[in-house]
PDB file of N, CA and C in Angstrom:
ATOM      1  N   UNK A   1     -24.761  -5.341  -9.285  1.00  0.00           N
ATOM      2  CA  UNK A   1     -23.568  -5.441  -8.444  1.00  0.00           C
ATOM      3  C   UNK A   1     -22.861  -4.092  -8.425  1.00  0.00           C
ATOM      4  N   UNK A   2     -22.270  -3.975  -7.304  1.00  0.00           N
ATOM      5  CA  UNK A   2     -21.294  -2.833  -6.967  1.00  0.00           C
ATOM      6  C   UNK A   2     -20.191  -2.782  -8.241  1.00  0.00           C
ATOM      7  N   UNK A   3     -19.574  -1.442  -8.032  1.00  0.00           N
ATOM      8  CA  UNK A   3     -18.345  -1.031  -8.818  1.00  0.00           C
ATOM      9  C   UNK A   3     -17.158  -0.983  -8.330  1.00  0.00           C
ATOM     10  N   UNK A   4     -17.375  -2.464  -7.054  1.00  0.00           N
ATOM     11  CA  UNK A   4     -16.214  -2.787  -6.494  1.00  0.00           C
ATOM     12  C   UNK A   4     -14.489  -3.196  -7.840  1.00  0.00           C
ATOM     13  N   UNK A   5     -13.543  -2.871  -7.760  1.00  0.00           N
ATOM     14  CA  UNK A   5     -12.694  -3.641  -8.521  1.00  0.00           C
ATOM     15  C   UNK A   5     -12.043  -4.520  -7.793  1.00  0.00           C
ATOM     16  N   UNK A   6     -12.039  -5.620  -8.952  1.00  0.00           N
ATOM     17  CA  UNK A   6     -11.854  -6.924  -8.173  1.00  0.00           C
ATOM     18  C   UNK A   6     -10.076  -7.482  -8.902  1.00  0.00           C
ATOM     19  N   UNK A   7      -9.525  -8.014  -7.788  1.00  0.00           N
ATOM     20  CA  UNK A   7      -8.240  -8.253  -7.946  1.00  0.00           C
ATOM     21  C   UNK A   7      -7.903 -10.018  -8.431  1.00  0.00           C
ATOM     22  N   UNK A   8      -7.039  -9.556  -9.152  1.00  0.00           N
ATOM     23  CA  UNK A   8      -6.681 -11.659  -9.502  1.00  0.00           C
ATOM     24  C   UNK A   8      -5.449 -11.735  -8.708  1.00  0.00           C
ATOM     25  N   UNK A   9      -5.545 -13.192  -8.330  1.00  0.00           N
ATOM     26  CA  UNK A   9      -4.763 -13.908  -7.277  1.00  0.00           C
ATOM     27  C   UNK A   9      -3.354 -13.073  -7.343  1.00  0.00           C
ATOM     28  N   UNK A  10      -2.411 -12.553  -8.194  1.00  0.00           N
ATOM     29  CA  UNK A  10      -1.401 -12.645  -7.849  1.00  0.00           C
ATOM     30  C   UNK A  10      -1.538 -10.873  -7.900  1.00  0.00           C
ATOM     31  N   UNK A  11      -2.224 -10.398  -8.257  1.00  0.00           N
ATOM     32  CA  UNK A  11      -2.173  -9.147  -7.499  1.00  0.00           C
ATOM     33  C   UNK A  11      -2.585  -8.744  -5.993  1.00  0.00           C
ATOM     34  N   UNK A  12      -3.128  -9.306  -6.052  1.00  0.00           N
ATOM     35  CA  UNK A  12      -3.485  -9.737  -4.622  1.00  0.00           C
ATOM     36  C   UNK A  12      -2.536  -9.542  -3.652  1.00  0.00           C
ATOM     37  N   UNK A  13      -1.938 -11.291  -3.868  1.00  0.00           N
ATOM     38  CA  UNK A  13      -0.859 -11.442  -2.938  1.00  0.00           C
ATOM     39  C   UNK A  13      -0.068 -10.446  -3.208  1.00  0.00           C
ATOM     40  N   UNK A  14       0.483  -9.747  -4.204  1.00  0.00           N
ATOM     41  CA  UNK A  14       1.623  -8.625  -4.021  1.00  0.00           C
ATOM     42  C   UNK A  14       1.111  -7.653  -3.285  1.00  0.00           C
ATOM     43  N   UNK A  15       0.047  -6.985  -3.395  1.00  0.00           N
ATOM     44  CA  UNK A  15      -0.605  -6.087  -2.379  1.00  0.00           C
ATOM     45  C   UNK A  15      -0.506  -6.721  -1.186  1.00  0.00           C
ATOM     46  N   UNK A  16      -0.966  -7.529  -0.480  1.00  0.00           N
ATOM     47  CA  UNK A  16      -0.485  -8.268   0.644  1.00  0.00           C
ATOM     48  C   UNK A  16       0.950  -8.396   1.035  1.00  0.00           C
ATOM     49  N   UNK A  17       1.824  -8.852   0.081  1.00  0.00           N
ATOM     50  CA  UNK A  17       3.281  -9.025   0.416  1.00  0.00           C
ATOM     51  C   UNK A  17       3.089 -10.638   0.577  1.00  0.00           C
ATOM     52  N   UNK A  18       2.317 -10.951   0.546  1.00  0.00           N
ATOM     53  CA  UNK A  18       2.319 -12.384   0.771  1.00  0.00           C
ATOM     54  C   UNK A  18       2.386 -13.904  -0.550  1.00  0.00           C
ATOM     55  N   UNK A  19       2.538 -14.925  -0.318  1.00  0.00           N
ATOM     56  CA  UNK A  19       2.862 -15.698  -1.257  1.00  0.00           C
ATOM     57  C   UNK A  19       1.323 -16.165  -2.089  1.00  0.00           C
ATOM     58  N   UNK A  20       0.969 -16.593  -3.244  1.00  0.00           N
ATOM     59  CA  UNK A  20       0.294 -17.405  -3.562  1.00  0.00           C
ATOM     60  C   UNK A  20      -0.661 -17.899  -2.366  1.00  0.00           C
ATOM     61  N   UNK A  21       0.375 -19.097  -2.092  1.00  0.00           N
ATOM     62  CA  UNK A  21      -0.242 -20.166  -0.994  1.00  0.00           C
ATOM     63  C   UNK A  21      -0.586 -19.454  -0.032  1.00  0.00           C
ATOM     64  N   UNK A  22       0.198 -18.374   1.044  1.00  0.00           N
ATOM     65  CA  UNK A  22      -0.603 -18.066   1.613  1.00  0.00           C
ATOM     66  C   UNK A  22      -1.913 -17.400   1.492  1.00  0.00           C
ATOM     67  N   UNK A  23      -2.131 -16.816   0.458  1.00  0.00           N
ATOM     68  CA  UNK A  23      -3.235 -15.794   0.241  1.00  0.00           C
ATOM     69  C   UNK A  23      -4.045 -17.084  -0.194  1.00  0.00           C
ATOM     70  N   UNK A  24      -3.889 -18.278  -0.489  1.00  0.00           N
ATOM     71  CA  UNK A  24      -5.058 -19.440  -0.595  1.00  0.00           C
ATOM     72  C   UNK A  24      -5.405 -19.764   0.739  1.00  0.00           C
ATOM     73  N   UNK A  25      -4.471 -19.871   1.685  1.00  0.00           N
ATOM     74  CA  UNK A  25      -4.969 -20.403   3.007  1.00  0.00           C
ATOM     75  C   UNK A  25      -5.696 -19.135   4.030  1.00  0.00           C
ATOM     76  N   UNK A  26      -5.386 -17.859   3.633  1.00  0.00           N
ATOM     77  CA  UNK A  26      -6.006 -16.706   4.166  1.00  0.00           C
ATOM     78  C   UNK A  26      -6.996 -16.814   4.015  1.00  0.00           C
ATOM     79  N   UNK A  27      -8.107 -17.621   2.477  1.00  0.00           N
ATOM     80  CA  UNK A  27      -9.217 -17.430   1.944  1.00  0.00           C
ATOM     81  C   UNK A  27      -9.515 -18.733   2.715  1.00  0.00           C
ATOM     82  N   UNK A  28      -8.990 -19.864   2.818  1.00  0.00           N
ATOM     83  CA  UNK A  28      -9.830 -21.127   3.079  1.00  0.00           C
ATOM     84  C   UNK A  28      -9.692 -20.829   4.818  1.00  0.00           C
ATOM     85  N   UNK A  29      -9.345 -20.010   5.260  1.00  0.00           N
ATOM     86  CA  UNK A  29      -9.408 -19.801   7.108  1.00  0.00           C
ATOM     87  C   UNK A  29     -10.532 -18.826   6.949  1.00  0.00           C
ATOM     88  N   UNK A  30     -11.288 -18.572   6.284  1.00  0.00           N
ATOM     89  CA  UNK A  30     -11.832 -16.890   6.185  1.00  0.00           C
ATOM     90  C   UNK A  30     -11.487 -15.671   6.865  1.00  0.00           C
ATOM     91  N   UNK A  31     -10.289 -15.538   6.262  1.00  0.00           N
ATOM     92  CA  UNK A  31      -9.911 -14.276   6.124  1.00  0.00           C
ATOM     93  C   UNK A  31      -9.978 -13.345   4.870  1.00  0.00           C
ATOM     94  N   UNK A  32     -10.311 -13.749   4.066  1.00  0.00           N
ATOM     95  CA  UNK A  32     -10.913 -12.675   2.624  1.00  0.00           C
ATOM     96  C   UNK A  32     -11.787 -14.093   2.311  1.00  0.00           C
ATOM     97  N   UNK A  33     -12.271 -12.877   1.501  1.00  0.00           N
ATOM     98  CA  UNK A  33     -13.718 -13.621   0.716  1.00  0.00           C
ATOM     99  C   UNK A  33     -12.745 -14.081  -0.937  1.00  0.00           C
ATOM    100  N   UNK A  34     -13.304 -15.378  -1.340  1.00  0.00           N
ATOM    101  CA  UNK A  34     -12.579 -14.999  -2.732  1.00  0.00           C
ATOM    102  C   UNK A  34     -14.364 -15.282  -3.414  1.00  0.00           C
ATOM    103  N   UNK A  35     -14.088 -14.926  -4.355  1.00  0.00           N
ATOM    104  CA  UNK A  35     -15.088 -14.781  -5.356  1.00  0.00           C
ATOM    105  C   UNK A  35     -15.064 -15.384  -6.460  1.00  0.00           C
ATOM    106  N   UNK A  36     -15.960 -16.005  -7.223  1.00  0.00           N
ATOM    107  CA  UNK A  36     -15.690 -16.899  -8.408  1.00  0.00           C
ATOM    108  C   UNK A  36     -15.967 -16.265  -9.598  1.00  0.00           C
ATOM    109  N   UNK A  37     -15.475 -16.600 -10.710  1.00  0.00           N
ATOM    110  CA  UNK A  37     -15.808 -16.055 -12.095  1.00  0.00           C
ATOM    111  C   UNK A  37     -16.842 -16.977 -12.944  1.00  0.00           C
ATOM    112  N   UNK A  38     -17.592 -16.875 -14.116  1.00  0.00           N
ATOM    113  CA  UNK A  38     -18.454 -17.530 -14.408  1.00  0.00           C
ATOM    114  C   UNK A  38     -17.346 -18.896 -14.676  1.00  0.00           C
ATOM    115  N   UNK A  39     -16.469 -18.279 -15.207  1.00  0.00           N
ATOM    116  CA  UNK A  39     -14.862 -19.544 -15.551  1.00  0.00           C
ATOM    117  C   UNK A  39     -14.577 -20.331 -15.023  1.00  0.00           C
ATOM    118  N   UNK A  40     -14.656 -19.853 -13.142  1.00  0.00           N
ATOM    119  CA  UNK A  40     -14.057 -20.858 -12.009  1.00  0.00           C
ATOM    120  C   UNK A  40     -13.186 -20.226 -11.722  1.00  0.00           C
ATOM    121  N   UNK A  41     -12.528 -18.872 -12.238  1.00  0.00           N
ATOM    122  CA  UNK A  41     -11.590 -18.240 -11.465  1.00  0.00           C
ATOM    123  C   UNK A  41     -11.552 -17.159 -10.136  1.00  0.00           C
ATOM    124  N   UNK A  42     -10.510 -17.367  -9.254  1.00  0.00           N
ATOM    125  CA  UNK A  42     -10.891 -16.903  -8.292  1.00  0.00           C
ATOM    126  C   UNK A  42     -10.526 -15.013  -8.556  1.00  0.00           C
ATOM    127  N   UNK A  43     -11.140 -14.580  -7.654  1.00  0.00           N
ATOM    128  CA  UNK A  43     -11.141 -13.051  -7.706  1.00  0.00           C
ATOM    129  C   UNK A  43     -11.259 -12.663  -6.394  1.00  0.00           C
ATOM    130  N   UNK A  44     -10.528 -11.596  -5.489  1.00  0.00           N
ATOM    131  CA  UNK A  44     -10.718 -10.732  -4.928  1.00  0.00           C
ATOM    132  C   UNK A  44     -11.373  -9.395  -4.758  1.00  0.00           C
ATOM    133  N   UNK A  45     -11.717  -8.834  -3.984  1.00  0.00           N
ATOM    134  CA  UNK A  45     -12.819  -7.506  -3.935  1.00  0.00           C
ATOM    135  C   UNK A  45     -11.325  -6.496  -3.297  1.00  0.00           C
ATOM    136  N   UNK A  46     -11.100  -5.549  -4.295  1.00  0.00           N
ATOM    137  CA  UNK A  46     -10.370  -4.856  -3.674  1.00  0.00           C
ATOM    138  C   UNK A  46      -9.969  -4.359  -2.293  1.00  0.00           C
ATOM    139  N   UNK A  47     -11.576  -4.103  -1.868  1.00  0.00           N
ATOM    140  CA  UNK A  47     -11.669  -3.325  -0.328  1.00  0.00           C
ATOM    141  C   UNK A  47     -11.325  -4.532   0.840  1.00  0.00           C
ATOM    142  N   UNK A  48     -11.952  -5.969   0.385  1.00  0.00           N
ATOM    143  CA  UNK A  48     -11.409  -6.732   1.442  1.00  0.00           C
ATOM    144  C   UNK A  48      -9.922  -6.818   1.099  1.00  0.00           C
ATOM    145  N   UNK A  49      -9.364  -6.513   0.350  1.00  0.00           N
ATOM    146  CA  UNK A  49      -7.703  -7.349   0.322  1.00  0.00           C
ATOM    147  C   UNK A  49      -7.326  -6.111   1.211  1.00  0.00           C
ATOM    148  N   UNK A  50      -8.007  -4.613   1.017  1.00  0.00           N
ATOM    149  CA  UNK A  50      -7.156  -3.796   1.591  1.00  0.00           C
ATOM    150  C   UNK A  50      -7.435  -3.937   3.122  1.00  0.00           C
ATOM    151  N   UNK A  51      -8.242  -4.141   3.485  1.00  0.00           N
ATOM    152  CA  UNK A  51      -8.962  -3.968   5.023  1.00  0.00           C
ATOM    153  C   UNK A  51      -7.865  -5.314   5.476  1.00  0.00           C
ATOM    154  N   UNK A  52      -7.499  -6.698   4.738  1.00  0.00           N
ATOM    155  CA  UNK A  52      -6.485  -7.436   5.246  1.00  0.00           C
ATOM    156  C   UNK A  52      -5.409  -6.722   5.386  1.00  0.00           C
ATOM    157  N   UNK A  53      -4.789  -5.891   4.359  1.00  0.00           N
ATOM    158  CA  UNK A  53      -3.330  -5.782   4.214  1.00  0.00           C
ATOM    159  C   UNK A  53      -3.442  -4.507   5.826  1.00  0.00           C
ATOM    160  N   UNK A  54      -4.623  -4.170   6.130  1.00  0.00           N
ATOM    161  CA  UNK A  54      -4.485  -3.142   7.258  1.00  0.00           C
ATOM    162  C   UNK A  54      -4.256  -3.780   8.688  1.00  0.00           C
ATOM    163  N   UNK A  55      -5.037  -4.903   8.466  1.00  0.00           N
ATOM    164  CA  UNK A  55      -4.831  -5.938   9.377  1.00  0.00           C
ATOM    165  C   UNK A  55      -3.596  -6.667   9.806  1.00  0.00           C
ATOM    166  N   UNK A  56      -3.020  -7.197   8.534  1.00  0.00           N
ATOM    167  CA  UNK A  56      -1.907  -7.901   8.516  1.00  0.00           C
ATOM    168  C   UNK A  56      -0.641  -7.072   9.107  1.00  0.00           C
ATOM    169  N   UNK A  57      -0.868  -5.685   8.908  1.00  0.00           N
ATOM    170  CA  UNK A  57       0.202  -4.665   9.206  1.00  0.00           C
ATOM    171  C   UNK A  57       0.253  -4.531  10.856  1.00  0.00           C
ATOM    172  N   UNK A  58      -1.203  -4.227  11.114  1.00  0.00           N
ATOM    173  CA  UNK A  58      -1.112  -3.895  12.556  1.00  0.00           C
ATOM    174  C   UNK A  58      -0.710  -5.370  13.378  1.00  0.00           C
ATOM    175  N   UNK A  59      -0.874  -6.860  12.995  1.00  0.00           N
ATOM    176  CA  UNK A  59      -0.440  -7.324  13.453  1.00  0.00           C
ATOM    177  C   UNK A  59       1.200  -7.914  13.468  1.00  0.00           C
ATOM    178  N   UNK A  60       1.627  -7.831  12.062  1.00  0.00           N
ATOM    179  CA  UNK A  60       3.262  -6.727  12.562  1.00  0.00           C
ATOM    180  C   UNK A  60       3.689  -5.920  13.221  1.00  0.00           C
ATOM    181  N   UNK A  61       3.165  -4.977  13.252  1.00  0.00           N
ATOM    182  CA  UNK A  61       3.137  -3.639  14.073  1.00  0.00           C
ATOM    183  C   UNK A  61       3.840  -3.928  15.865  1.00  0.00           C
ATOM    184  N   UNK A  62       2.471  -5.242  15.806  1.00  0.00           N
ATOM    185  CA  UNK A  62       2.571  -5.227  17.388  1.00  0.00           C
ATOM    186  C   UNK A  62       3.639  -6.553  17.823  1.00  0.00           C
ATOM    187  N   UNK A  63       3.829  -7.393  16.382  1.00  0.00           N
ATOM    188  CA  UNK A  63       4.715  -8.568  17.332  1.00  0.00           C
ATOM    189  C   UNK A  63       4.211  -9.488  17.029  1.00  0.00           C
ATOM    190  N   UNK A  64       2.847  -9.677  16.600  1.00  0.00           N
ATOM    191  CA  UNK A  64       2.078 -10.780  17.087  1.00  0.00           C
ATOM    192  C   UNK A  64       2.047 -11.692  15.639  1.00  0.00           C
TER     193      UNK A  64
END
């Protein structure tokens, strides 16, 4: 596997700006990938949270 770093839920959402819940319903609409741990915990891939938070901006940006 890559030497992606991978983010836990509530760092996440702070990088996002967004709540918990939403960053659960971002993942169950597929909008990020979440990733599992051997544990059952969920994890983020850095590069997708950022490629959202680029997303999420420009669609502020515009209104929408």
């Amino acid at each position: 596997m890559d030497d992606v770093r991978m983010m836990r839920p509530a760092e996440a959402a702070d990088a996002l700006g967004v709540s918990l819940a939403r960053l659960r319903r971002l993942a169950a609409c597929g909008r990020l990938v979440t990733v599992r741990t051997l544990g059952g915990h969920r994890r983020y891939r850095e590069d997708d949270v950022l490629a959202l938070q680029r997303w999420l901006q420009s669609r502020r940006a515009i209104g929408a």
